[in-house]
N, C-alpha and C. Protein backbone atom coordinates (compact mmCIF):
# COMPACT_ATOMS: atom_id res chain seq x y z
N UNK A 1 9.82 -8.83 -31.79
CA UNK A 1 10.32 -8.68 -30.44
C UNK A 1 10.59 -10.07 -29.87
N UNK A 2 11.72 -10.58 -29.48
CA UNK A 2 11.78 -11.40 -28.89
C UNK A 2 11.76 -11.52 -27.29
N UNK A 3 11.39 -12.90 -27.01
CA UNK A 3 10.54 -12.72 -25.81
C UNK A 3 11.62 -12.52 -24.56
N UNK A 4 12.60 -12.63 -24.50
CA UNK A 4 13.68 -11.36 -23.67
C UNK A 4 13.71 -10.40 -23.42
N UNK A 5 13.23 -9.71 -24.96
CA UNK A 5 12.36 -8.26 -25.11
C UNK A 5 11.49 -7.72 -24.36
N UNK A 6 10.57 -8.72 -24.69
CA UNK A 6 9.34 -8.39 -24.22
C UNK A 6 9.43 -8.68 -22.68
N UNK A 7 9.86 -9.51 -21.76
CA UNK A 7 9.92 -9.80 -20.63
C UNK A 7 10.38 -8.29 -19.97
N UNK A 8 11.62 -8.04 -20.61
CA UNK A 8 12.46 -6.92 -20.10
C UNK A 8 10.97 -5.26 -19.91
N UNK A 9 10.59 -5.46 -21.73
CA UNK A 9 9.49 -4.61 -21.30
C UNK A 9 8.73 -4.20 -20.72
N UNK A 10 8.16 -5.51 -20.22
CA UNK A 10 7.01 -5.82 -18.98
C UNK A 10 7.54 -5.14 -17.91
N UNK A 11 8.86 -5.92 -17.13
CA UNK A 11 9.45 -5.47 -15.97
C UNK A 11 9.85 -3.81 -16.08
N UNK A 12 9.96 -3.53 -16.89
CA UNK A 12 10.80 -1.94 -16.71
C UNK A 12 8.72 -0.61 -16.54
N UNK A 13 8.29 -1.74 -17.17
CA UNK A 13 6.58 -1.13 -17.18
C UNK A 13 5.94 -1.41 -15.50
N UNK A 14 6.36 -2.69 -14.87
CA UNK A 14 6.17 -2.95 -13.80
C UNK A 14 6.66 -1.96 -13.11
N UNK A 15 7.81 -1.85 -13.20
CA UNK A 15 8.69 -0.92 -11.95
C UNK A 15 8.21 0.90 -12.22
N UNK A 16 8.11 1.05 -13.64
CA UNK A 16 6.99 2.50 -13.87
C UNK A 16 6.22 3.06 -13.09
N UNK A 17 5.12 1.97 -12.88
CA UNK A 17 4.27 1.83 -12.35
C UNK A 17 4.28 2.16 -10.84
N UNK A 18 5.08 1.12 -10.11
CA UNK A 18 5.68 1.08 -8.84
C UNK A 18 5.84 2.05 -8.47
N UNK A 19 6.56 2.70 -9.09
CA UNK A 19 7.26 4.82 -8.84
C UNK A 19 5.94 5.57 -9.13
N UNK A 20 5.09 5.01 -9.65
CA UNK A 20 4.18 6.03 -9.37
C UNK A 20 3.06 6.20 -8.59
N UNK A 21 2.89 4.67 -8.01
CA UNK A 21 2.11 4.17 -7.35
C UNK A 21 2.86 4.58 -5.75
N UNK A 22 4.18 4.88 -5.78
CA UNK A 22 4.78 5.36 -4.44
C UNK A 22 5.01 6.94 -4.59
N UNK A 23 4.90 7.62 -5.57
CA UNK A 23 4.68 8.78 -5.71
C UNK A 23 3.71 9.46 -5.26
N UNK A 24 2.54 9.06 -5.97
CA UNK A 24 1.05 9.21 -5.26
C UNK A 24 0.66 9.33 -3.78
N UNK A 25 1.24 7.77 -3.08
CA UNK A 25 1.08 7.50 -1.99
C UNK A 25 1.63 8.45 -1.06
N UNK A 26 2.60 9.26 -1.56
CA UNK A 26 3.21 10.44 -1.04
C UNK A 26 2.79 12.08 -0.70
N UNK A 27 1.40 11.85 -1.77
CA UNK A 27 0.50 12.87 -1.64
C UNK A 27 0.03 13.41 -0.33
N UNK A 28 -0.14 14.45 -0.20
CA UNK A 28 -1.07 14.58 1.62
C UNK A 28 -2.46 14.28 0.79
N UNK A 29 -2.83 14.76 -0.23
CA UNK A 29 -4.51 14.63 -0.97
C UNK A 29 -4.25 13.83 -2.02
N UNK A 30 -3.71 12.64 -1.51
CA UNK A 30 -3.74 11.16 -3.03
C UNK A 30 -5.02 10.99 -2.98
N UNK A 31 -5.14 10.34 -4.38
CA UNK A 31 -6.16 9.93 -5.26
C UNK A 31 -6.31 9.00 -5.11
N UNK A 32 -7.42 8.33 -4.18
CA UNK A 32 -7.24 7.11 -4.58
C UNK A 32 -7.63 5.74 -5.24
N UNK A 33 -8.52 6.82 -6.42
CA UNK A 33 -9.38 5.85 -7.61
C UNK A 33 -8.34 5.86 -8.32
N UNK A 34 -7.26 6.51 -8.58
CA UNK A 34 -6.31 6.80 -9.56
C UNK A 34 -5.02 5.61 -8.72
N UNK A 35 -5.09 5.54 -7.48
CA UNK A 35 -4.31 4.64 -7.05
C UNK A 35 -4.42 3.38 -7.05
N UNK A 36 -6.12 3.19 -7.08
CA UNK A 36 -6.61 1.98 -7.25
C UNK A 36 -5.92 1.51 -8.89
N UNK A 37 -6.20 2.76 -9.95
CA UNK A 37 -6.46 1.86 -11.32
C UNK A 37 -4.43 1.70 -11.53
N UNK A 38 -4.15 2.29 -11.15
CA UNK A 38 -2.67 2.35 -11.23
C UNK A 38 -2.00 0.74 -10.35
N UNK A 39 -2.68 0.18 -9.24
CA UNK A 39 -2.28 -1.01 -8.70
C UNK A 39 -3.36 -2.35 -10.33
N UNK A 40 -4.08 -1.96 -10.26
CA UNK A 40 -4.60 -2.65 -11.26
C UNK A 40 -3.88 -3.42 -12.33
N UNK A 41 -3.54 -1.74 -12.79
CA UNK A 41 -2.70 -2.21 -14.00
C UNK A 41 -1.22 -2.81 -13.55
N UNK A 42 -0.69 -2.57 -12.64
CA UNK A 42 0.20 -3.35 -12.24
C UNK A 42 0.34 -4.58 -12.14
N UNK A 43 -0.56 -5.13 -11.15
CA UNK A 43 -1.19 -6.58 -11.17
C UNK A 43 -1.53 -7.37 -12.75
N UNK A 44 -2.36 -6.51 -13.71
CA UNK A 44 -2.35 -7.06 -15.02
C UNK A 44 -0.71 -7.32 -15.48
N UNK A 45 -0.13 -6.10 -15.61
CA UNK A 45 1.69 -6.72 -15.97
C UNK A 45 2.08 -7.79 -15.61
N UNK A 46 1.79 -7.67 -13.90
CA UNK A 46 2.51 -8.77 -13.08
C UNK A 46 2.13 -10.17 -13.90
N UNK A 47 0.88 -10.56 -13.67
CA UNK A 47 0.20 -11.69 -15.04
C UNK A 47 0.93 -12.26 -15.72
N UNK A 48 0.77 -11.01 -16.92
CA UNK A 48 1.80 -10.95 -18.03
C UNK A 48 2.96 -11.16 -18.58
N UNK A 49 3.90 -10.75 -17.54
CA UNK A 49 4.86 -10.88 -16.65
C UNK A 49 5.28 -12.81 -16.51
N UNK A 50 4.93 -13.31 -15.55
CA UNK A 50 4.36 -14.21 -15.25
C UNK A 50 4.32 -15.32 -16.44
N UNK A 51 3.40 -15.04 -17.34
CA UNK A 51 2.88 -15.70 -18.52
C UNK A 51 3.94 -15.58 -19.57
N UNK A 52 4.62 -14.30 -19.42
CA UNK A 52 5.91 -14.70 -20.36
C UNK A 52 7.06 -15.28 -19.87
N UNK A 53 7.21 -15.16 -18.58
CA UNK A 53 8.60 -16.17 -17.79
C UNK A 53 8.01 -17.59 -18.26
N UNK A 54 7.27 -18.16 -18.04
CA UNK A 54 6.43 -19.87 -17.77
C UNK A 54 7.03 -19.76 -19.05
N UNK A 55 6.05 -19.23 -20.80
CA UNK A 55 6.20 -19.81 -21.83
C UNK A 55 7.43 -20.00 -22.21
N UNK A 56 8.56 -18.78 -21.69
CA UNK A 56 9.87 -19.04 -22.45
C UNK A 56 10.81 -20.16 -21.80
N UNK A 57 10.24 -20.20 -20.35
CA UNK A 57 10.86 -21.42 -19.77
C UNK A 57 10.74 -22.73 -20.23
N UNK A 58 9.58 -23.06 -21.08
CA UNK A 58 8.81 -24.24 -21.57
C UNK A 58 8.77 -24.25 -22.80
């Protein structure tokens, strides 16, 4: 996978996330341990994310 790839991956996993994390929020009875782990893992991407823009820039 090259890391274009993988960047692209991240972001399209980021924005996944996003839609479901505004899905939820849409609930009248959201979850919101399930909303918590769902921003979580977002934030980990974001990182990730992050850590692959820097290396390929450098």
């Amino acid at each position: 996978m090259t890391s274009q790839t993988y960047i692209t991956s991240l972001e399209r996993r980021h924005q996944d996330l996003e839609r479901k994390i505004s899905e939820e929020m849409r609930h009248p009875a959201r979850d919101a341990l399930l909303i918590a782990a769902l921003k979580r893992k977002k934030l980990e991407l974001k990182d990730q994310l992050a850590r692959a823009q820097y290396e390929t820039a450098h």
